[in-house]
N, C-alpha and C. Protein backbone atom coordinates (compact mmCIF):
# COMPACT_ATOMS: atom_id res chain seq x y z
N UNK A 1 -4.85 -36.11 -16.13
CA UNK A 1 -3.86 -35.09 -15.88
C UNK A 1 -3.58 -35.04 -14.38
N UNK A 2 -2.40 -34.90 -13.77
CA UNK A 2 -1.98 -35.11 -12.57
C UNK A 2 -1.73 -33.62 -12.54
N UNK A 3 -1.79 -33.44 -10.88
CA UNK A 3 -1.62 -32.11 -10.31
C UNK A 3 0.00 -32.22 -10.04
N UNK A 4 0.43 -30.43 -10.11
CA UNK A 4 1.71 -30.69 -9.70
C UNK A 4 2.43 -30.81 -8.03
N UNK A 5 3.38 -31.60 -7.90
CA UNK A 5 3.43 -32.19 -6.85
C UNK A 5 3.86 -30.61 -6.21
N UNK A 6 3.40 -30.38 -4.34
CA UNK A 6 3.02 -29.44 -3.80
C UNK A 6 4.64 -28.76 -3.32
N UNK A 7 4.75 -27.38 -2.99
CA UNK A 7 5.96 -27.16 -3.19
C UNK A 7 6.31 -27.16 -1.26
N UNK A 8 7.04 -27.53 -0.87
CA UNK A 8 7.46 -27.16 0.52
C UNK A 8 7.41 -25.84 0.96
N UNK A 9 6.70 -25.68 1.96
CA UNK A 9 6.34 -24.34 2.53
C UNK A 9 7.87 -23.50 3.46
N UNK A 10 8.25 -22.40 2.94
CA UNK A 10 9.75 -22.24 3.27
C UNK A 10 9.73 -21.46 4.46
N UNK A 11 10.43 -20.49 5.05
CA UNK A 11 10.40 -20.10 6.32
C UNK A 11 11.16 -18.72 5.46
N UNK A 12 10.83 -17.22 5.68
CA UNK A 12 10.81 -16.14 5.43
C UNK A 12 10.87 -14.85 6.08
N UNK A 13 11.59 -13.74 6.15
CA UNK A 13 11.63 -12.88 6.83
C UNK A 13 10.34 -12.04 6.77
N UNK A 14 9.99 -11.95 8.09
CA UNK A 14 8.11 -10.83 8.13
C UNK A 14 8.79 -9.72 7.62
N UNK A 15 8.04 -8.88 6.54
CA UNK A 15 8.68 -7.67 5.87
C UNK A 15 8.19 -6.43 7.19
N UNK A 16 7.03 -6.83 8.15
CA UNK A 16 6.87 -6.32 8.98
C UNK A 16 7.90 -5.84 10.42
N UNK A 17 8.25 -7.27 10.97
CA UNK A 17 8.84 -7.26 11.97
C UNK A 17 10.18 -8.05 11.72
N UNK A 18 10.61 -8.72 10.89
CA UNK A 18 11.94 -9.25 10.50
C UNK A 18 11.95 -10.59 10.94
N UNK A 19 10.86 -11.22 11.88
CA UNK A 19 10.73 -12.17 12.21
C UNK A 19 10.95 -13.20 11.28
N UNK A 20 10.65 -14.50 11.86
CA UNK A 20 10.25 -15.82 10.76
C UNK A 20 8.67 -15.94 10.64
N UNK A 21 8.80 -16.19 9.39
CA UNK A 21 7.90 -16.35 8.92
C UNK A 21 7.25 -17.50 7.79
N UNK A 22 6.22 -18.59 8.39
CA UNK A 22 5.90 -19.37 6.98
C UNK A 22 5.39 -18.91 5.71
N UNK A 23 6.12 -19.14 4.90
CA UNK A 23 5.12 -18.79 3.20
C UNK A 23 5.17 -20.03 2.78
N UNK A 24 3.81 -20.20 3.11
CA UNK A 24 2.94 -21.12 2.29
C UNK A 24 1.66 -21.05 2.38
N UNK A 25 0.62 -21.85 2.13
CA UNK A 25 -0.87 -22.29 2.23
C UNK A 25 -1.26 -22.18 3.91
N UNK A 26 -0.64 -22.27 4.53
CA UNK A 26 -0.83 -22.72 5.83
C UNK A 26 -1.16 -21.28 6.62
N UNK A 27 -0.36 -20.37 5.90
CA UNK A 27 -0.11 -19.02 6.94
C UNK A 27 -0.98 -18.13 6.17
N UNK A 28 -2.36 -17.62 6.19
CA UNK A 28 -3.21 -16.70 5.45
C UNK A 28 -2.81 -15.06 5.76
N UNK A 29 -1.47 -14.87 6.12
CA UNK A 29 -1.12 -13.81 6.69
C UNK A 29 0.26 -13.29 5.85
N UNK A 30 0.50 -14.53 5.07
CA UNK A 30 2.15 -14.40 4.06
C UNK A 30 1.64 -13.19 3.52
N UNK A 31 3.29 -12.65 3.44
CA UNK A 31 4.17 -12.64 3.88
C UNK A 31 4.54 -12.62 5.36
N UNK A 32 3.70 -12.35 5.65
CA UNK A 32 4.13 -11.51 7.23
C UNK A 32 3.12 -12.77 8.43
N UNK A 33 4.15 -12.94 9.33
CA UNK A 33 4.24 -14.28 10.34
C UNK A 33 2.67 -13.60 10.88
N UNK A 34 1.78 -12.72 10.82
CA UNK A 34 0.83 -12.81 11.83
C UNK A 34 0.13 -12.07 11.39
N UNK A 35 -1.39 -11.95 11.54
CA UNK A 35 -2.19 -10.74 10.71
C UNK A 35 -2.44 -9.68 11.85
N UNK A 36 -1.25 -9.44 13.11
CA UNK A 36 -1.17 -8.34 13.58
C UNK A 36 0.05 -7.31 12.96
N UNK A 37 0.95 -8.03 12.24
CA UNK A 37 1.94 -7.28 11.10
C UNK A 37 1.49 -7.19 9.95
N UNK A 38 0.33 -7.89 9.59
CA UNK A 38 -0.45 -7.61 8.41
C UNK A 38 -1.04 -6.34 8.09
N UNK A 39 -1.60 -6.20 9.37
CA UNK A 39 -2.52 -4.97 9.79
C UNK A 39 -1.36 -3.67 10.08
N UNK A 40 -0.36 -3.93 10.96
CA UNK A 40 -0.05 -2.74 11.24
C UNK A 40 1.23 -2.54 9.46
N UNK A 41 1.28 -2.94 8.84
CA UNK A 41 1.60 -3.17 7.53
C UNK A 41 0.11 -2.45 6.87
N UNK A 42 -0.28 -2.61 6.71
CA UNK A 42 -1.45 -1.60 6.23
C UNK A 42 -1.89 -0.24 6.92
N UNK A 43 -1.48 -0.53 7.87
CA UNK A 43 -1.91 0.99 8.33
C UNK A 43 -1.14 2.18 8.33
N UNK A 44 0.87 1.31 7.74
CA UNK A 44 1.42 2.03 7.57
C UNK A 44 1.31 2.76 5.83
N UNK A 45 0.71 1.74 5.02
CA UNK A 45 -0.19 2.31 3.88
C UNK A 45 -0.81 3.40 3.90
N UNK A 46 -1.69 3.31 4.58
CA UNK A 46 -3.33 3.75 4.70
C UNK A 46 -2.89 5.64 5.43
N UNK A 47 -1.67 5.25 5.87
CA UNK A 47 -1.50 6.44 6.63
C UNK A 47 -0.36 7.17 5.93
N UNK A 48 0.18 6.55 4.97
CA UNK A 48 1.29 7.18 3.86
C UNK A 48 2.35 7.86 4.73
N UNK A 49 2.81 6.59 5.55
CA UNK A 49 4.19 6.65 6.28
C UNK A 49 5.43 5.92 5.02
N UNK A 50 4.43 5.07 3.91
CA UNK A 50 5.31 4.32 2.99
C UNK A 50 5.00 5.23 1.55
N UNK A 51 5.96 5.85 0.71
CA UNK A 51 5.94 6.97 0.17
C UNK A 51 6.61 6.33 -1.43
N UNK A 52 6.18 6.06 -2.75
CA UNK A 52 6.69 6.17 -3.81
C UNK A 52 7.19 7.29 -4.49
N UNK A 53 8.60 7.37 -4.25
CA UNK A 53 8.99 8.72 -5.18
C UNK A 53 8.85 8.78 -6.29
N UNK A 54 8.41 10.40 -6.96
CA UNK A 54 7.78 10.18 -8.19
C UNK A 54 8.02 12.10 -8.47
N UNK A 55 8.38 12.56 -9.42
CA UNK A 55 8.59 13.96 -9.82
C UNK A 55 7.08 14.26 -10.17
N UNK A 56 6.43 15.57 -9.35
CA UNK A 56 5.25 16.05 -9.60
C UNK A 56 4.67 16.03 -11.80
N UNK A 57 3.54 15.96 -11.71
CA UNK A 57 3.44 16.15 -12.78
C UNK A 57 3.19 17.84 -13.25
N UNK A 58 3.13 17.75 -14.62
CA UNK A 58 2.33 19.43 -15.26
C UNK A 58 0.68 19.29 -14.43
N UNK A 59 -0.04 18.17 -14.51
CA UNK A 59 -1.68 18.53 -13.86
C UNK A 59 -1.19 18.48 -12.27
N UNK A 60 0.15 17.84 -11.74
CA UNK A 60 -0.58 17.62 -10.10
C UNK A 60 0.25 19.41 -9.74
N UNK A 61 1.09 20.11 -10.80
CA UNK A 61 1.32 21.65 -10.45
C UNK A 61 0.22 22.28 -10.51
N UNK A 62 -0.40 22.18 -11.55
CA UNK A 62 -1.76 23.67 -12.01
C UNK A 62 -2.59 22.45 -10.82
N UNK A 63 -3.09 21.76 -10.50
CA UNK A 63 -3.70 21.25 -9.22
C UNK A 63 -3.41 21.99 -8.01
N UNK A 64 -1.61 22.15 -7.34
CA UNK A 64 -1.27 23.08 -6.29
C UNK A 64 -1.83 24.27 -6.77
N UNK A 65 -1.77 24.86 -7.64
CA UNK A 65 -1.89 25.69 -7.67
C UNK A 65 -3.53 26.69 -7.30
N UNK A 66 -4.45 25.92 -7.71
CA UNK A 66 -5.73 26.22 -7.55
C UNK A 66 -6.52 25.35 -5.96
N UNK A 67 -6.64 26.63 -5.13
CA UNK A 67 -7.53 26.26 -4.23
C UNK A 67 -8.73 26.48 -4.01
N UNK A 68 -9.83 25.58 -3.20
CA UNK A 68 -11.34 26.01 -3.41
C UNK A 68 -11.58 27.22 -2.85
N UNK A 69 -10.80 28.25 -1.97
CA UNK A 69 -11.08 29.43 -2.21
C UNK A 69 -10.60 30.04 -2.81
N UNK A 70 -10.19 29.72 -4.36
CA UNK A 70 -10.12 31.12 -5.40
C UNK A 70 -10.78 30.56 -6.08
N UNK A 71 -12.39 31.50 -6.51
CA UNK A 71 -12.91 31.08 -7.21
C UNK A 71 -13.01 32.26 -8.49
N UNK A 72 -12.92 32.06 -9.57
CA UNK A 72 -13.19 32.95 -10.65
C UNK A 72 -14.59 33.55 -10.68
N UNK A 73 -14.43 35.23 -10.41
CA UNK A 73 -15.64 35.66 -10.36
C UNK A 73 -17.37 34.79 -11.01
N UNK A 74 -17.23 34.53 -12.24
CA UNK A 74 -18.30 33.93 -12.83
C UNK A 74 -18.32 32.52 -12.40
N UNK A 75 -17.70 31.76 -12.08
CA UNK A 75 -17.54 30.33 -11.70
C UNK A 75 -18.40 30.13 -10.35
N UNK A 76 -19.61 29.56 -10.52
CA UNK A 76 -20.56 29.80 -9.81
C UNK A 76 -20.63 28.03 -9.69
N UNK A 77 -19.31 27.09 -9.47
CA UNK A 77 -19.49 25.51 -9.08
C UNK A 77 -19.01 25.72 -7.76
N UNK A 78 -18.33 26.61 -8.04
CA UNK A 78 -17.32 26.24 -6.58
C UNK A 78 -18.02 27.85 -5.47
N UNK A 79 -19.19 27.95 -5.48
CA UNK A 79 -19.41 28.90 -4.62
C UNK A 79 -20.48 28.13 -3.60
């Protein structure tokens, strides 16, 4: 069985910096031309500057709604 023949490595916009960028085998940083846009690409993650809109649910309301200081008199977890 023969392997399939290897695909040409293309040249790509960094989703980071708009730059060029290789995607292929060569660049351990694809998409993004450098693993200093890799990184600051994650940190814009990590720091939830990048946001999926999404309509609250019924649990993430009754969630707002209850904070660890209201505790129900007998509810002796949260004291």
């Amino acid at each position: 069985m023969s392997t399939p023949p290897a695909r040409p490595a293309r040249t790509v916009a960094c989703p980071a910096c708009g730059g060029p960028s290789l995607y292929g085998p060569d660049n351990p940083a694809r998409p993004f031309c450098s693993a200093r846009c890799k990184q600051l690409d994650l940190g814009a993650w990590a720091s939830e500057q990048f946001r999926v809109p999404a309509q609250p649910s019924a649990h993430d309301v009754a969630a707002d709604d209850f904070t660890a200081g209201d505790s129900s008199p007998g509810d002796s977890r949260l004291q």
